[in-house]
PDB file of N, CA and C in Angstrom:
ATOM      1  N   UNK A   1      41.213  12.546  -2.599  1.00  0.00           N
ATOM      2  CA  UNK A   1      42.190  11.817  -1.813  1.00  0.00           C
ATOM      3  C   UNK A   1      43.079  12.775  -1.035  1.00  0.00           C
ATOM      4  N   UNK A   2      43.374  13.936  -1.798  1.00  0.00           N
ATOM      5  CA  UNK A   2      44.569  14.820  -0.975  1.00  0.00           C
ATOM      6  C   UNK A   2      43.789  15.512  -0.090  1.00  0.00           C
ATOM      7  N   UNK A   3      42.150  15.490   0.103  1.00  0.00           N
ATOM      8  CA  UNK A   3      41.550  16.308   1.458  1.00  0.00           C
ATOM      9  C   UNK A   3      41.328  15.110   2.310  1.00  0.00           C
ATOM     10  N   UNK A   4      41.230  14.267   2.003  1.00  0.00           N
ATOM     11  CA  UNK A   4      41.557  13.268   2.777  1.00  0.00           C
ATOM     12  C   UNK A   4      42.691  12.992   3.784  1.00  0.00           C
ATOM     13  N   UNK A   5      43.733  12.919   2.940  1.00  0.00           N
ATOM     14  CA  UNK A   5      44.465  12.820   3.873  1.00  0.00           C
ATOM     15  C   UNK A   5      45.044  14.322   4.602  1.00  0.00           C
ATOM     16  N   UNK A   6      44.929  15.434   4.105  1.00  0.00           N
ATOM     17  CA  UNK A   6      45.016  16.329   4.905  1.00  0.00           C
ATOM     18  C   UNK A   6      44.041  16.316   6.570  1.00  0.00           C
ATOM     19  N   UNK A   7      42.534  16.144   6.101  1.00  0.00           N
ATOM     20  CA  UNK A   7      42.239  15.795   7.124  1.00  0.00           C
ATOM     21  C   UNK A   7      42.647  14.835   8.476  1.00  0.00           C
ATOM     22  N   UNK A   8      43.205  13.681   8.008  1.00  0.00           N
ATOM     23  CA  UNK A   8      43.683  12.703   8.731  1.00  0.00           C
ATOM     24  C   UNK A   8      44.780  13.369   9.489  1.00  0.00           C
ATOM     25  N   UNK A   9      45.515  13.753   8.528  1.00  0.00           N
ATOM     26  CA  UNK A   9      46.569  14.858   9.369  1.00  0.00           C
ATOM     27  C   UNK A   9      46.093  15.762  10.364  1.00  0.00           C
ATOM     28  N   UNK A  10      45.080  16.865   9.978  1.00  0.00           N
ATOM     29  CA  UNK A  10      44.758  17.699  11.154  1.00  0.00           C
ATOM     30  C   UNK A  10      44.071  16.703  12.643  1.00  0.00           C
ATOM     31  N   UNK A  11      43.004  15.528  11.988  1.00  0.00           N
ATOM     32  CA  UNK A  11      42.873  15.017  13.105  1.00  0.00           C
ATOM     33  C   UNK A  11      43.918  14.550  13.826  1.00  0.00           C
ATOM     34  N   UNK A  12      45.119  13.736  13.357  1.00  0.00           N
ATOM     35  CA  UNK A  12      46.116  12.961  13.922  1.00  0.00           C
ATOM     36  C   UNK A  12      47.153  14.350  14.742  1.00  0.00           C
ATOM     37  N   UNK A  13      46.638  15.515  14.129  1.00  0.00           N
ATOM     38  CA  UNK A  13      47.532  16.815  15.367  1.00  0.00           C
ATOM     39  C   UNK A  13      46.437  17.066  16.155  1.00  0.00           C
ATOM     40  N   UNK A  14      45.475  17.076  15.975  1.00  0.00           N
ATOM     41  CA  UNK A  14      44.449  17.282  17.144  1.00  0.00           C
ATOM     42  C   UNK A  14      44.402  16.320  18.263  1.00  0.00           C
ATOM     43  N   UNK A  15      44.166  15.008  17.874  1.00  0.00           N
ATOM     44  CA  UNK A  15      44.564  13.954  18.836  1.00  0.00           C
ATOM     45  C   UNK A  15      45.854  13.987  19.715  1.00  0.00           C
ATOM     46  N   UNK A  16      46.733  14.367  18.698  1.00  0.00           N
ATOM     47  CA  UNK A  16      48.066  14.656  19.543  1.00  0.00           C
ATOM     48  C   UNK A  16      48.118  16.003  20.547  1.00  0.00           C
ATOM     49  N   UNK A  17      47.440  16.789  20.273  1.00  0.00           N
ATOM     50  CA  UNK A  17      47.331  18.042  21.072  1.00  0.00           C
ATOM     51  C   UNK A  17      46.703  17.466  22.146  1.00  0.00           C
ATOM     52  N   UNK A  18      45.569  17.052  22.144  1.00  0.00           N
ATOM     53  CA  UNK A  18      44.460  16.875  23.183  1.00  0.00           C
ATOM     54  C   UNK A  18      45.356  16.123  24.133  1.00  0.00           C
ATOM     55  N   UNK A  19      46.129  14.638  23.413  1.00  0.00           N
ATOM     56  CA  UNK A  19      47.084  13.826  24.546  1.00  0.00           C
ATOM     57  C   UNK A  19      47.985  14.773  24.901  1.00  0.00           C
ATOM     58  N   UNK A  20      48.857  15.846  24.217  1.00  0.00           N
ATOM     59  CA  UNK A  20      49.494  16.516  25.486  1.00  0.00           C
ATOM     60  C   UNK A  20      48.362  17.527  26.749  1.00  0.00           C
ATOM     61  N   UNK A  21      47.650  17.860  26.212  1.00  0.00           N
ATOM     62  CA  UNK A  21      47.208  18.724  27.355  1.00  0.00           C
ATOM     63  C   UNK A  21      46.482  17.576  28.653  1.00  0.00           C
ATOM     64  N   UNK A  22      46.157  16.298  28.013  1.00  0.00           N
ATOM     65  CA  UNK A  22      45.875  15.402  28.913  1.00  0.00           C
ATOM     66  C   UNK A  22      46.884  15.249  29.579  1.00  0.00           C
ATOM     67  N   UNK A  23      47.942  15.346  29.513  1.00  0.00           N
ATOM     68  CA  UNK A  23      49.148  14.496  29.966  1.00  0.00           C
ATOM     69  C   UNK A  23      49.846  14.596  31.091  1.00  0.00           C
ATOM     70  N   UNK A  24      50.956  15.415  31.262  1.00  0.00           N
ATOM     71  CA  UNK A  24      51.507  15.768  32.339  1.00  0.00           C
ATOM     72  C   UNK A  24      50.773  17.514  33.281  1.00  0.00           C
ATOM     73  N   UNK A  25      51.333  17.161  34.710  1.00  0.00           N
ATOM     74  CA  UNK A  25      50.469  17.891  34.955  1.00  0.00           C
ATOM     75  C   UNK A  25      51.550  19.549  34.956  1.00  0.00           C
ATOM     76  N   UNK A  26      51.295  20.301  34.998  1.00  0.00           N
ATOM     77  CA  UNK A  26      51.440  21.805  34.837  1.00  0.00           C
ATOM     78  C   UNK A  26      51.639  22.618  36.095  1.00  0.00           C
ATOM     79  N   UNK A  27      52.471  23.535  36.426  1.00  0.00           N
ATOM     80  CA  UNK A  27      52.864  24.380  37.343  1.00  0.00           C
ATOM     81  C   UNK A  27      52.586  25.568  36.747  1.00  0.00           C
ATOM     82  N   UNK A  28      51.548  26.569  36.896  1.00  0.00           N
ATOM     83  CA  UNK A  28      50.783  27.778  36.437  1.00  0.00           C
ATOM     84  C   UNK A  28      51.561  28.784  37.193  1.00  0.00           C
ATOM     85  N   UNK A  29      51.661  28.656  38.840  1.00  0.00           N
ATOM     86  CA  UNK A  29      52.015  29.884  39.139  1.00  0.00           C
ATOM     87  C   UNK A  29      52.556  29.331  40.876  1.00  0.00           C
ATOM     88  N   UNK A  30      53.483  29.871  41.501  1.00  0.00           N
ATOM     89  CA  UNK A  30      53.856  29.698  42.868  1.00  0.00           C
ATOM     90  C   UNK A  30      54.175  30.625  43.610  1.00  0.00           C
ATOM     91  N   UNK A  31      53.814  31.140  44.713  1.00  0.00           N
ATOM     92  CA  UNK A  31      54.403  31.845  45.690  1.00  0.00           C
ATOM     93  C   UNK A  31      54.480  31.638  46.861  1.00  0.00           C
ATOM     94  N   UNK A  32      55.491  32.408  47.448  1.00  0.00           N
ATOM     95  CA  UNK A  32      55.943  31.958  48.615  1.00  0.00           C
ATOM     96  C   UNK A  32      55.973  32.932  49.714  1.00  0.00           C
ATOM     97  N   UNK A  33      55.929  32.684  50.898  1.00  0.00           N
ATOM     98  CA  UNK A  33      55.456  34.169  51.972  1.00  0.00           C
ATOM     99  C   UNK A  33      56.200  33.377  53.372  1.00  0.00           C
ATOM    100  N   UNK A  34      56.916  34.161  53.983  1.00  0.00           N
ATOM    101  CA  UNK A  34      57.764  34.142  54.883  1.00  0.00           C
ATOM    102  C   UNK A  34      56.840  34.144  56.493  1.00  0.00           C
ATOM    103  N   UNK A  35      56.473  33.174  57.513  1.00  0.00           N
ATOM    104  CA  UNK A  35      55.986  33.419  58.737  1.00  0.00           C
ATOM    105  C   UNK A  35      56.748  33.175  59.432  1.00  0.00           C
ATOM    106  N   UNK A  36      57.381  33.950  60.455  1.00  0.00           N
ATOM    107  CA  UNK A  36      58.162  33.710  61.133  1.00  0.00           C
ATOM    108  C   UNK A  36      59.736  32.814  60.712  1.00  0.00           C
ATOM    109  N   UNK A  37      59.882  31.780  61.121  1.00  0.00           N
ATOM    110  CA  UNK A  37      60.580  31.370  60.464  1.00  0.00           C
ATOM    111  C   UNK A  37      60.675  29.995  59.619  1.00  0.00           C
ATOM    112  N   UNK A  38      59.259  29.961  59.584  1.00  0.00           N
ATOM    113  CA  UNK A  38      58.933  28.955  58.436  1.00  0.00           C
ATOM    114  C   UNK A  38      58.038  29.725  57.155  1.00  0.00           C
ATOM    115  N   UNK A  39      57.937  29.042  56.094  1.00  0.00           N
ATOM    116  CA  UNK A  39      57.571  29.782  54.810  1.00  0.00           C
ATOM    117  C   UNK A  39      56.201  28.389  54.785  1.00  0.00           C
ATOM    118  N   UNK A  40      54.708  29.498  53.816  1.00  0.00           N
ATOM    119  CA  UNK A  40      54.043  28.560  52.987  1.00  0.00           C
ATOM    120  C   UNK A  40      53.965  28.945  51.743  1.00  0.00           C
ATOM    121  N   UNK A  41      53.685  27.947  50.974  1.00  0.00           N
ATOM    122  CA  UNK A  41      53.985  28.107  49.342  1.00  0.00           C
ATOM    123  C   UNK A  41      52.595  27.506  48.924  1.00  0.00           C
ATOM    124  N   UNK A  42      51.943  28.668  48.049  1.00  0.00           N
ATOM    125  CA  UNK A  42      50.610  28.574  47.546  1.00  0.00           C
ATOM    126  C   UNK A  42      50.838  28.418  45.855  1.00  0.00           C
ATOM    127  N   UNK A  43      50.606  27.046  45.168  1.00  0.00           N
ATOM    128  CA  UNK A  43      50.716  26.575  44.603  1.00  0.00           C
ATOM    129  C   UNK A  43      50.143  26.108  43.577  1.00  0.00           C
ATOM    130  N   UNK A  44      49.722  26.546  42.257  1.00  0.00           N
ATOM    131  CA  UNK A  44      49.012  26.215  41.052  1.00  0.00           C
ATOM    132  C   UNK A  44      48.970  25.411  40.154  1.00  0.00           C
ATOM    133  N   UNK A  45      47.937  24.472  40.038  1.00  0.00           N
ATOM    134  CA  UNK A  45      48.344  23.564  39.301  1.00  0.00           C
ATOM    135  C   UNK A  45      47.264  23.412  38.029  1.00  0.00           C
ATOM    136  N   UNK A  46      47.688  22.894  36.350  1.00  0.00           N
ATOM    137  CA  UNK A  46      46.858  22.747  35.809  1.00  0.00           C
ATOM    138  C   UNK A  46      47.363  21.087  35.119  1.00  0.00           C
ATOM    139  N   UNK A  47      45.639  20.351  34.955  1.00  0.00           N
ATOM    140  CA  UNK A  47      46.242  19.229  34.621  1.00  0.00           C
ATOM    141  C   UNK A  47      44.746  18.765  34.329  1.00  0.00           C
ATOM    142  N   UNK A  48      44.638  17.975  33.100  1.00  0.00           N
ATOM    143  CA  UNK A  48      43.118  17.666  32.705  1.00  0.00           C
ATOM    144  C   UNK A  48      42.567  16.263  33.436  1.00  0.00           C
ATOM    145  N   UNK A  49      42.320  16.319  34.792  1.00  0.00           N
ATOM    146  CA  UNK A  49      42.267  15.249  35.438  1.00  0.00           C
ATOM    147  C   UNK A  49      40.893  14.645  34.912  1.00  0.00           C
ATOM    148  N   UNK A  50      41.102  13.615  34.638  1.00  0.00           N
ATOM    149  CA  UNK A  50      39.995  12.634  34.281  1.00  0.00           C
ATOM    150  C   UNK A  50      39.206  11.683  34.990  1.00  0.00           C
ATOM    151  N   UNK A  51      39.186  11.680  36.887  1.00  0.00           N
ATOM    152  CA  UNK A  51      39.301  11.462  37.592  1.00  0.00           C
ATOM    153  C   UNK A  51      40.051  10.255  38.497  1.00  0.00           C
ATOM    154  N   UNK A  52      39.619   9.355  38.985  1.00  0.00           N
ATOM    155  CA  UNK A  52      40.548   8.336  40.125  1.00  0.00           C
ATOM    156  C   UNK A  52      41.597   7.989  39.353  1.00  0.00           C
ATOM    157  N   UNK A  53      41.612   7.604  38.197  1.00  0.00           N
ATOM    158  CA  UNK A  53      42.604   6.745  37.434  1.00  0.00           C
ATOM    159  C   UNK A  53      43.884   7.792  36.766  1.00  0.00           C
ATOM    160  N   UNK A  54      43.589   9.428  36.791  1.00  0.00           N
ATOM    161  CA  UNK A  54      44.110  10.096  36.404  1.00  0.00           C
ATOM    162  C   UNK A  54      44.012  11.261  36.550  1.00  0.00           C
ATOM    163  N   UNK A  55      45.081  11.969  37.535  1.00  0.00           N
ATOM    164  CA  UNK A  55      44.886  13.228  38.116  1.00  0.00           C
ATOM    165  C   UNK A  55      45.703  13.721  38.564  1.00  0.00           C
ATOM    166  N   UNK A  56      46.457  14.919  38.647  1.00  0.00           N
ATOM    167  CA  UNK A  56      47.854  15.704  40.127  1.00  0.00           C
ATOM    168  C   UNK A  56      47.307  15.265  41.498  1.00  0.00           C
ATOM    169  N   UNK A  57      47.920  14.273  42.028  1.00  0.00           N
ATOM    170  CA  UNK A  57      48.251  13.796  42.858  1.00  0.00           C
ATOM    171  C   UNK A  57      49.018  14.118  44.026  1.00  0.00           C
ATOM    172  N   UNK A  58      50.221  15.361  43.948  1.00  0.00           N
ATOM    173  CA  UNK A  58      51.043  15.467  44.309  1.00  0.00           C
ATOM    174  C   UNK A  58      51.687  16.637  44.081  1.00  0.00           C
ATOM    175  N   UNK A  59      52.803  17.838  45.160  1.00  0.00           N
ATOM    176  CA  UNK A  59      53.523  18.786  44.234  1.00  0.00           C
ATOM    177  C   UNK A  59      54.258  18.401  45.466  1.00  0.00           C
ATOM    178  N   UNK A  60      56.284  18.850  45.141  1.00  0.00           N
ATOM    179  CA  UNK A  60      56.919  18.934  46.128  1.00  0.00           C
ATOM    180  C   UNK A  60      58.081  19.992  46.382  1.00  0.00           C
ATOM    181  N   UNK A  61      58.615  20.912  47.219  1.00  0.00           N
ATOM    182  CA  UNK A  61      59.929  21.771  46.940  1.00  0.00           C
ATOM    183  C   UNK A  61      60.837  20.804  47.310  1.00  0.00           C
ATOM    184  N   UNK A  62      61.676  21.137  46.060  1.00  0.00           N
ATOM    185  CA  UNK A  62      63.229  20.612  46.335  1.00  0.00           C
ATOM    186  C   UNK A  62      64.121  22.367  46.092  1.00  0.00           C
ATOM    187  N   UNK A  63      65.108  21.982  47.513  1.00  0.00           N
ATOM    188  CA  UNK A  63      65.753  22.876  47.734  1.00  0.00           C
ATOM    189  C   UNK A  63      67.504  22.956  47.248  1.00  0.00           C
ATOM    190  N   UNK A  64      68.325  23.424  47.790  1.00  0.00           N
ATOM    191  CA  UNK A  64      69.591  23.827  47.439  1.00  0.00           C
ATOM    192  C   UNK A  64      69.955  21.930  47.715  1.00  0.00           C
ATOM    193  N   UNK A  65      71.460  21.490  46.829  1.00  0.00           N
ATOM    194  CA  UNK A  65      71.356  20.127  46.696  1.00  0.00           C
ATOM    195  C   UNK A  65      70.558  19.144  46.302  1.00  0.00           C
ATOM    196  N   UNK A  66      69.548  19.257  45.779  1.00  0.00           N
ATOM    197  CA  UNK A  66      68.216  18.747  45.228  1.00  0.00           C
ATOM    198  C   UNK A  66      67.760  17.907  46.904  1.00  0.00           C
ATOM    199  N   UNK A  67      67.523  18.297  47.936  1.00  0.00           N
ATOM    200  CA  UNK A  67      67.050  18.065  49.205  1.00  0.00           C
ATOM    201  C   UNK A  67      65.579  18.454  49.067  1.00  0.00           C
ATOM    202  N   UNK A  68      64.423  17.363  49.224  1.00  0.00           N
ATOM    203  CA  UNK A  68      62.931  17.738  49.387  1.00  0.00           C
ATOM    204  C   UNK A  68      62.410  18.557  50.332  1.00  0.00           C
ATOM    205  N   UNK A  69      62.075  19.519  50.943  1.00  0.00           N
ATOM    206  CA  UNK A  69      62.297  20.248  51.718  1.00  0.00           C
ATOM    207  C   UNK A  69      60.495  19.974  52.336  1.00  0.00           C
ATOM    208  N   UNK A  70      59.209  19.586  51.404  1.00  0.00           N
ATOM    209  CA  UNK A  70      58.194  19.653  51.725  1.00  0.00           C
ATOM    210  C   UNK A  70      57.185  19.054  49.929  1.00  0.00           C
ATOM    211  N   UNK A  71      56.416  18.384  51.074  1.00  0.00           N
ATOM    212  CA  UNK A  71      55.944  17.466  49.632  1.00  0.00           C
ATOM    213  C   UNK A  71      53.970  17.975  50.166  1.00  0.00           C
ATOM    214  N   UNK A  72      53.337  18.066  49.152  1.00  0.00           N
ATOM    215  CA  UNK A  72      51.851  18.660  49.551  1.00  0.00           C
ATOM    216  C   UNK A  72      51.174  17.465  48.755  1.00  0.00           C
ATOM    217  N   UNK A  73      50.426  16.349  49.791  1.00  0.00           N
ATOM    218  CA  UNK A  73      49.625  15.480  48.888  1.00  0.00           C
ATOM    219  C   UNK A  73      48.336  15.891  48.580  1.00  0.00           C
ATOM    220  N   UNK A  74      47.657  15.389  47.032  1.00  0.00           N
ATOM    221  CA  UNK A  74      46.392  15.491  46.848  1.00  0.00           C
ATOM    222  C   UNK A  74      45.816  14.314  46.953  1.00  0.00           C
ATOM    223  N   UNK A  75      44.207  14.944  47.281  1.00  0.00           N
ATOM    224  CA  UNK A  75      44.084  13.010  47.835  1.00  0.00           C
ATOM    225  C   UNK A  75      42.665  13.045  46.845  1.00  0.00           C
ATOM    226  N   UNK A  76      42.413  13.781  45.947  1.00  0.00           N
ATOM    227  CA  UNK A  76      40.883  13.750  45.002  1.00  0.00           C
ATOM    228  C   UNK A  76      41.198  14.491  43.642  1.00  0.00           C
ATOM    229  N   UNK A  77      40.655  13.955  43.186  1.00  0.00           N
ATOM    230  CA  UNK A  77      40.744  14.131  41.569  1.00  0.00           C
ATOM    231  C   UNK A  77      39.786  16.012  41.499  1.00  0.00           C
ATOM    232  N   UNK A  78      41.058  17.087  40.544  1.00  0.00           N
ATOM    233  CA  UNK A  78      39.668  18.451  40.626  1.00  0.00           C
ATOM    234  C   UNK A  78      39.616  18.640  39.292  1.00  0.00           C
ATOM    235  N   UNK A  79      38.509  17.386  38.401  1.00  0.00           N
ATOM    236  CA  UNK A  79      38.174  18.169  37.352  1.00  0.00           C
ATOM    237  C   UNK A  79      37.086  19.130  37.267  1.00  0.00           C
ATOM    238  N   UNK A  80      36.854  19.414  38.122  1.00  0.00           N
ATOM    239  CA  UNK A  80      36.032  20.637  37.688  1.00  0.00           C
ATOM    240  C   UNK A  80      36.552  21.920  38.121  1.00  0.00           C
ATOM    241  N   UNK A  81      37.744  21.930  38.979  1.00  0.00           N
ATOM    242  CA  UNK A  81      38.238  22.852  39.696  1.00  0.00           C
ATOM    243  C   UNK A  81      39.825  23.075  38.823  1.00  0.00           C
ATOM    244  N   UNK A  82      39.829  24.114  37.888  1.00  0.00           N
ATOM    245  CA  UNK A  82      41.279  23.730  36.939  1.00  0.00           C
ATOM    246  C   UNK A  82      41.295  25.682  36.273  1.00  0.00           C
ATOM    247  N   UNK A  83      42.438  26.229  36.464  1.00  0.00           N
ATOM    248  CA  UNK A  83      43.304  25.676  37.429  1.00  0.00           C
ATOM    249  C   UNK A  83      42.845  25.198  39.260  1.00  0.00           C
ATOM    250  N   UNK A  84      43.650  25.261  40.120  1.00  0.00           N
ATOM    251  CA  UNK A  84      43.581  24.774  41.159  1.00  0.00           C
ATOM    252  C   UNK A  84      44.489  25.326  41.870  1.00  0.00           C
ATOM    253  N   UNK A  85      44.772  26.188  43.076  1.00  0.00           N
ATOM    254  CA  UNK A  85      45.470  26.493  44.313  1.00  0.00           C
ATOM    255  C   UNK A  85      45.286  25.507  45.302  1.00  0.00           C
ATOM    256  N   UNK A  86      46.145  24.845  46.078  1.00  0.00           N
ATOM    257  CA  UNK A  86      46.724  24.610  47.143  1.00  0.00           C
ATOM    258  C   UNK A  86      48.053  24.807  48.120  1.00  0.00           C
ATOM    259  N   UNK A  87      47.778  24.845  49.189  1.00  0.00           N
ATOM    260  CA  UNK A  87      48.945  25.123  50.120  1.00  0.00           C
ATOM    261  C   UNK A  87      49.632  24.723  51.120  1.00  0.00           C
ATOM    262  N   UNK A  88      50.659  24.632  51.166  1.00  0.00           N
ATOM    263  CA  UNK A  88      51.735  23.941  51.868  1.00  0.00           C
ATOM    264  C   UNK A  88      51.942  24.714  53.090  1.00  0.00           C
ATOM    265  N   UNK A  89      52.427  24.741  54.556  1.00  0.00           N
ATOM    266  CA  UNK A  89      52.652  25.486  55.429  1.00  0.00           C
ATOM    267  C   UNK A  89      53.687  25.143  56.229  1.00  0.00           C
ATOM    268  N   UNK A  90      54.329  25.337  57.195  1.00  0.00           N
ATOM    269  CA  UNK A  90      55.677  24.682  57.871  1.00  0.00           C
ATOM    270  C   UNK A  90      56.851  24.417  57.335  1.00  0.00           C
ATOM    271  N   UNK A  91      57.201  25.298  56.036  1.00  0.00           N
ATOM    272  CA  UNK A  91      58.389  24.816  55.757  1.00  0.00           C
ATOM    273  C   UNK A  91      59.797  25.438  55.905  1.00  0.00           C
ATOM    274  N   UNK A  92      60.554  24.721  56.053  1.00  0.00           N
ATOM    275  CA  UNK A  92      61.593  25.304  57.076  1.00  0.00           C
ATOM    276  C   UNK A  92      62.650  25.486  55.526  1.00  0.00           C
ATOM    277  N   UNK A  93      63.461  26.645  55.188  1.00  0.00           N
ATOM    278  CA  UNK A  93      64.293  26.801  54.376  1.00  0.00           C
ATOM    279  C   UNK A  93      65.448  26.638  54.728  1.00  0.00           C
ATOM    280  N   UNK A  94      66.324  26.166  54.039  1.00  0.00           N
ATOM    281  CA  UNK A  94      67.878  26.355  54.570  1.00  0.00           C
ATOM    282  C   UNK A  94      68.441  27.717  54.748  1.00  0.00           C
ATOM    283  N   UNK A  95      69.098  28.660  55.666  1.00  0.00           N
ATOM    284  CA  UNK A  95      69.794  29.737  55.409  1.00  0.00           C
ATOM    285  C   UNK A  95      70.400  30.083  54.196  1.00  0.00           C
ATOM    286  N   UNK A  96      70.066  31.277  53.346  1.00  0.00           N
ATOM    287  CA  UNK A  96      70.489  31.375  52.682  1.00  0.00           C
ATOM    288  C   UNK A  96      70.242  30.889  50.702  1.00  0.00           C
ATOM    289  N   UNK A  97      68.676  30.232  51.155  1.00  0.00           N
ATOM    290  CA  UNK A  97      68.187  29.767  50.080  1.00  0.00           C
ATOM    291  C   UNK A  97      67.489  31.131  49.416  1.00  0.00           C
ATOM    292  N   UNK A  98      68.239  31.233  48.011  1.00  0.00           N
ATOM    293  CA  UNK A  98      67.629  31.913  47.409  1.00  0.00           C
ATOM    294  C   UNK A  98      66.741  31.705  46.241  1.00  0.00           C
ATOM    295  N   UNK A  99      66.605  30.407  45.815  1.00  0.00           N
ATOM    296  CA  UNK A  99      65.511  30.138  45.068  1.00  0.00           C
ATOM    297  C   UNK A  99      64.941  28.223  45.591  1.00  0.00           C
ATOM    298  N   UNK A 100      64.018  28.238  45.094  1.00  0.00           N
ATOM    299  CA  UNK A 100      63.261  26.622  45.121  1.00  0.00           C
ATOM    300  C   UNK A 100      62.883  26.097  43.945  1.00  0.00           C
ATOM    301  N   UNK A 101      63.117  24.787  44.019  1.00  0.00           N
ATOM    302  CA  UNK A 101      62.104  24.123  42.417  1.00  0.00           C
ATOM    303  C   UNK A 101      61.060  23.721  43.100  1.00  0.00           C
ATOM    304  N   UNK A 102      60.037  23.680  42.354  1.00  0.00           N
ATOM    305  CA  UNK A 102      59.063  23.094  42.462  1.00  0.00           C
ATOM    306  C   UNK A 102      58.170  21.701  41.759  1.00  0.00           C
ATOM    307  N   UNK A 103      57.833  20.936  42.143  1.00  0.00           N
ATOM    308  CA  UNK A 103      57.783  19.546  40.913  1.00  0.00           C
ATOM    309  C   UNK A 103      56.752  19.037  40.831  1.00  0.00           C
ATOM    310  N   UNK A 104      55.703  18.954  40.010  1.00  0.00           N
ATOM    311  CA  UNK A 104      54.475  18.592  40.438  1.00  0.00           C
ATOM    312  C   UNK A 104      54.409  16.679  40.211  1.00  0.00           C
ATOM    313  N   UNK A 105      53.611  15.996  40.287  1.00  0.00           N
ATOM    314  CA  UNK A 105      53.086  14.974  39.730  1.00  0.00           C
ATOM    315  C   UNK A 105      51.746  14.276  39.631  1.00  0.00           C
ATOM    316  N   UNK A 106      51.546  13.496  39.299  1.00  0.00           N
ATOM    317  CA  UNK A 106      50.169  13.116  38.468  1.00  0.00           C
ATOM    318  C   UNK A 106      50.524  11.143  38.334  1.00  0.00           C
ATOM    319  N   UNK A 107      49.100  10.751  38.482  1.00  0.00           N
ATOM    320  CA  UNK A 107      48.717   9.366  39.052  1.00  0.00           C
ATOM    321  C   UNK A 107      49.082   8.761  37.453  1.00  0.00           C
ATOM    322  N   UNK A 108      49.254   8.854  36.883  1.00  0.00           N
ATOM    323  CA  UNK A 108      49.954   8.013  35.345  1.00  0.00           C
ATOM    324  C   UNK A 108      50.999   8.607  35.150  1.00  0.00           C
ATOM    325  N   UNK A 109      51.653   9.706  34.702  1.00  0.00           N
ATOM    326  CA  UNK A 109      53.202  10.072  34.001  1.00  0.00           C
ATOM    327  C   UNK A 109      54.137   9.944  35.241  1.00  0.00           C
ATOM    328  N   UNK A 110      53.594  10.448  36.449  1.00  0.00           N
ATOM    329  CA  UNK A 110      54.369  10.526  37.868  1.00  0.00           C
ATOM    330  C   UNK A 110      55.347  11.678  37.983  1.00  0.00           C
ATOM    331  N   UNK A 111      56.349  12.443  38.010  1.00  0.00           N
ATOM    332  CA  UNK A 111      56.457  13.719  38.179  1.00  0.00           C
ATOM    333  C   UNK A 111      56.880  14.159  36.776  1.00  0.00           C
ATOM    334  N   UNK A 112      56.306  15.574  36.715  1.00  0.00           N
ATOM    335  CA  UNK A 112      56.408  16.101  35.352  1.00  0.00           C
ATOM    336  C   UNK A 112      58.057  16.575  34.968  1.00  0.00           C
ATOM    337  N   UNK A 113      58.193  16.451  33.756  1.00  0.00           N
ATOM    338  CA  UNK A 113      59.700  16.756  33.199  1.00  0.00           C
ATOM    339  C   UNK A 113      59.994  18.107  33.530  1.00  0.00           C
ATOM    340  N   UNK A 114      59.006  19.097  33.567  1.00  0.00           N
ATOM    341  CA  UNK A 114      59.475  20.429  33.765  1.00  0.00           C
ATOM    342  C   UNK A 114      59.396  21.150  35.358  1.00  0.00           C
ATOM    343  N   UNK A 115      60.222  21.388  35.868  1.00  0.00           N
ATOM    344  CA  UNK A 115      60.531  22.048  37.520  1.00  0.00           C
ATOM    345  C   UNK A 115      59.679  23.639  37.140  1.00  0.00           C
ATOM    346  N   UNK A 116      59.570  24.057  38.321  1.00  0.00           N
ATOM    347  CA  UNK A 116      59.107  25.630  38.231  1.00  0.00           C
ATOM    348  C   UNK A 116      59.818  26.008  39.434  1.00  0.00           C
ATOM    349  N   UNK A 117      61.070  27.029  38.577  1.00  0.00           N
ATOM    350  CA  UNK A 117      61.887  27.526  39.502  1.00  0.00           C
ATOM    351  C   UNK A 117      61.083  29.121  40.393  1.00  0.00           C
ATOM    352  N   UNK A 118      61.353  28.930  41.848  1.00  0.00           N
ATOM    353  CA  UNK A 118      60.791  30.098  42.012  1.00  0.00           C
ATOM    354  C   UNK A 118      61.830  30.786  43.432  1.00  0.00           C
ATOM    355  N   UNK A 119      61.546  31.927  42.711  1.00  0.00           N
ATOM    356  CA  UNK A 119      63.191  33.194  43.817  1.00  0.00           C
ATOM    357  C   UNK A 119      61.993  32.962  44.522  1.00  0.00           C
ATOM    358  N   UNK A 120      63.240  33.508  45.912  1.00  0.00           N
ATOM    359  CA  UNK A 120      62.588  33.226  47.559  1.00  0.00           C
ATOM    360  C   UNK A 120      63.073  34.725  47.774  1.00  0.00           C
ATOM    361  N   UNK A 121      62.216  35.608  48.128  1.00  0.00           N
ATOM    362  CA  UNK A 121      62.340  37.147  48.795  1.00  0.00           C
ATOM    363  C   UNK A 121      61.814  36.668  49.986  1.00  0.00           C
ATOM    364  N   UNK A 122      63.550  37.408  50.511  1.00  0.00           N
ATOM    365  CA  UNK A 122      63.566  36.765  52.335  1.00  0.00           C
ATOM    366  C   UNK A 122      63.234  38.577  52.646  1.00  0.00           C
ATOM    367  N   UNK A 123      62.817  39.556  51.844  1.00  0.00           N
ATOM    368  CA  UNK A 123      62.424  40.883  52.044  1.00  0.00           C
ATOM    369  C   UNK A 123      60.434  40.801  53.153  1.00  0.00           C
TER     370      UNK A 123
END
């Protein structure tokens, strides 16, 4: 009985593991590169898309004042492509911005709880 229910336990944390890594989607890595005087931001995302019904959908910068500054839609599910780069281009910064959040979201939770703050080298 007591490997029993130990087992039940490891399955019932395994199940629970698997639903978080299913879950919200993930900000891996961001950077940002200065053209002229607009910036693009090349953007990483990880998220166990399961396809149409469930996938990152979406990433956006919010700037100084929580102001959206540039939103990058996804329009196809990449489970086979994980992580994943995409990129944003034309975006105009406020003077003087020295960092950005970044926010991803996903077609069931809708934007993830955690921002990915990233410094802006105007160098």
């Amino acid at each position: 009985m007591k490997l029993r229910l130990t087992s039940g336990l490891l399955l019932s944390g395994a199940l629970l593991s698997g639903s978080s890594i299913a879950g919200e989607v993930e900000i891996v890595e961001a950077v940002a590169q200065r053209h002229g005087a607009q910036w693009q931001f090349d953007v990483t995302l990880r998220h166990a898309d399961s396809g149409w019904d469930h996938y990152a959908d979406r990433w956006r910068i919010i700037g100084p004042q929580g102001r959206e500054l540039g939103e990058r839609i996804l329009y196809h599910p990449h489970q086979h492509e994980q992580p994943f780069t995409r990129s944003l281009s034309g975006v105009e910064l406020p003077d003087g911005t020295r960092s950005v959040e970044i926010e991803a979201h996903d077609s069931v939770h809708g934007w993830a709880a955690t921002r990915y703050t990233l410094t802006i080298d105007d160098n």
